[in-house]
C-alpha atoms as a PDB file:
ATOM      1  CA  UNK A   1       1.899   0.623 -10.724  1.00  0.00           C
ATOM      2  CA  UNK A   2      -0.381   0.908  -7.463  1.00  0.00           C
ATOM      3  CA  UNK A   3      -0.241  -0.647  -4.146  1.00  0.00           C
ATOM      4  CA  UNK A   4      -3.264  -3.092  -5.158  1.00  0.00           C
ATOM      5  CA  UNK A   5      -2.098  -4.939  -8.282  1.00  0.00           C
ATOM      6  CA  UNK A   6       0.949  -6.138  -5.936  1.00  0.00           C
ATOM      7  CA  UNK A   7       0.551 -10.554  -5.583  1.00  0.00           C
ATOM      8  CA  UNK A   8       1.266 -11.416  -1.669  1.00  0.00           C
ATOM      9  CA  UNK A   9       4.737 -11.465  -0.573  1.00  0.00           C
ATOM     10  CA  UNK A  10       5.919  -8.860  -3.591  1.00  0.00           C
ATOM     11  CA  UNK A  11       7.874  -6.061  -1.914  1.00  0.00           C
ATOM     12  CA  UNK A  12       7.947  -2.347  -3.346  1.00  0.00           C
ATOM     13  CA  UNK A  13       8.397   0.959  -2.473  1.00  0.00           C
ATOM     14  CA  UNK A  14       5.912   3.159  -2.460  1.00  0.00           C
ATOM     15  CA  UNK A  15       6.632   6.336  -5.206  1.00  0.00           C
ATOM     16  CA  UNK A  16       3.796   8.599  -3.889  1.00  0.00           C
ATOM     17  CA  UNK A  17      -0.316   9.067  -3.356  1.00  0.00           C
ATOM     18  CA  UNK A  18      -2.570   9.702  -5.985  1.00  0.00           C
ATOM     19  CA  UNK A  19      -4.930  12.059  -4.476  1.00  0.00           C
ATOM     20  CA  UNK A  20      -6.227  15.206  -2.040  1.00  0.00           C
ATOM     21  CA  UNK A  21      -4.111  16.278   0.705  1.00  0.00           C
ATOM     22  CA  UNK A  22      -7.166  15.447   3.252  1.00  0.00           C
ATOM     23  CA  UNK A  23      -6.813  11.709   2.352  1.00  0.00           C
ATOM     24  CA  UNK A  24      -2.756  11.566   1.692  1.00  0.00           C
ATOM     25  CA  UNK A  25      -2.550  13.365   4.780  1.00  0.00           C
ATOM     26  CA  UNK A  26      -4.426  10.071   6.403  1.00  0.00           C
ATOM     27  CA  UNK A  27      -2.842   7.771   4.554  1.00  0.00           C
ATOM     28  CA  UNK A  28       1.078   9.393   5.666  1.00  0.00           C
ATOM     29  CA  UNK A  29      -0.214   9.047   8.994  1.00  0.00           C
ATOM     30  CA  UNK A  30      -0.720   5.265   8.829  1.00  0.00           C
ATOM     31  CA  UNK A  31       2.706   5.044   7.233  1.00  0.00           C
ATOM     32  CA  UNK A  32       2.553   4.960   3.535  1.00  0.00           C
ATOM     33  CA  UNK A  33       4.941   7.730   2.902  1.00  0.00           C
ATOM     34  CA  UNK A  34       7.230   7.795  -0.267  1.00  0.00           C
ATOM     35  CA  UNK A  35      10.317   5.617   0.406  1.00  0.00           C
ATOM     36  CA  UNK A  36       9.249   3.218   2.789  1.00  0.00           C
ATOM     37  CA  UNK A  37       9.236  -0.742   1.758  1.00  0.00           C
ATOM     38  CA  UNK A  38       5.521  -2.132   1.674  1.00  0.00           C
ATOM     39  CA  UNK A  39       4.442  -5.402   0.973  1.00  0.00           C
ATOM     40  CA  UNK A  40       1.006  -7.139   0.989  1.00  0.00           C
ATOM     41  CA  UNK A  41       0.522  -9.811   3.185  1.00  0.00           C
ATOM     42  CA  UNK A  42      -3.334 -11.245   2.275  1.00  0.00           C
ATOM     43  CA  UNK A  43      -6.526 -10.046   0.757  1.00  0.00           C
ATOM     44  CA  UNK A  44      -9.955 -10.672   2.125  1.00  0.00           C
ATOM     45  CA  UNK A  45     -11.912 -13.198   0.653  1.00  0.00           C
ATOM     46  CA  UNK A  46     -13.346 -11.251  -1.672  1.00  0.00           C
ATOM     47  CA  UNK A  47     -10.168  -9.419  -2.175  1.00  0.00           C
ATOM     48  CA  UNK A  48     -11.235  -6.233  -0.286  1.00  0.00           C
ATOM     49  CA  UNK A  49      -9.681  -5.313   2.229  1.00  0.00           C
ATOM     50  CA  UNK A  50      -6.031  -5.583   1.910  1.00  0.00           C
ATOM     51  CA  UNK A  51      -3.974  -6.615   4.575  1.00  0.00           C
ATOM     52  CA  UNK A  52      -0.264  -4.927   3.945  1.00  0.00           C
ATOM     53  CA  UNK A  53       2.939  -4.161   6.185  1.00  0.00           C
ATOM     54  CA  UNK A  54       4.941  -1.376   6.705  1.00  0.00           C
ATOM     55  CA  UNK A  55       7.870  -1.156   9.169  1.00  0.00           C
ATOM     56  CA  UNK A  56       6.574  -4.260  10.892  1.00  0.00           C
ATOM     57  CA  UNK A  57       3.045  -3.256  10.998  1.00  0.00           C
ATOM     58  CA  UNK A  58       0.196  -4.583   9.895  1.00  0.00           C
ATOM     59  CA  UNK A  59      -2.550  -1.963   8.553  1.00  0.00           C
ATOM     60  CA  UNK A  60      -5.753  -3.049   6.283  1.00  0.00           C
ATOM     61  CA  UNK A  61      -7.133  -0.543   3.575  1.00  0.00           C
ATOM     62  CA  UNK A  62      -9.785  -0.818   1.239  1.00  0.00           C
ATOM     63  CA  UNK A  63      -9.161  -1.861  -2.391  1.00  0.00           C
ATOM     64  CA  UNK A  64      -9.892   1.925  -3.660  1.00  0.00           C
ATOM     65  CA  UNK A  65      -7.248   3.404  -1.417  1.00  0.00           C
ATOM     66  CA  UNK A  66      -4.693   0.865  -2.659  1.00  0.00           C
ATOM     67  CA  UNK A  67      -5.626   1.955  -6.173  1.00  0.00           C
ATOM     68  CA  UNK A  68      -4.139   5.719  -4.976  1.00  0.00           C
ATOM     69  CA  UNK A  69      -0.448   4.236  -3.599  1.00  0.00           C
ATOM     70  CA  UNK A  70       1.771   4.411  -6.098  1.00  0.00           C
ATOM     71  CA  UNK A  71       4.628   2.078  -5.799  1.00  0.00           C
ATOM     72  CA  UNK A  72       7.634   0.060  -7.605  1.00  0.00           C
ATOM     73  CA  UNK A  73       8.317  -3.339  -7.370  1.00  0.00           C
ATOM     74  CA  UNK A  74      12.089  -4.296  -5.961  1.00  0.00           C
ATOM     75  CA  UNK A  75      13.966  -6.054  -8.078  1.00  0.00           C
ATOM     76  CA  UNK A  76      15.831  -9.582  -6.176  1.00  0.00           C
END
């Protein structure tokens, strides 16, 4: 499953990123690296961006970069 199919307030982990090393590179350096707990916390209006946190912080990505997070859902 990927980062954007998530509902607001699901928590997952995120498994790994779907793409070139140029863009997973960026997308370690804002924090999405395998391991780490994510969840989303709103979508725009028109449900692009995405507004998701990570160790506290809150970063927005676009829809199509969600699509490239791999992640599983915690189970409660």
């Amino acid at each position: 499953m990927t980062l954007e199919s998530l509902k607001i307030g699901i928590t997952a982990e995120i498994e790994g990123i779907l793409t070139d090393c140029d863009r997973a590179g960026r997308l370690s350096t804002l924090g999405f690296i395998p391991g780490r707990k994510i969840h989303v916390t709103r979508f725009a209006p028109l449900g692009d961006p995405i507004s998701v946190e990570i160790d506290g912080q809150e970063i927005s990505l676009r829809r199509a970069e969600a699509q490239l997070i791999q992640v599983r859902m915690e189970h409660v």
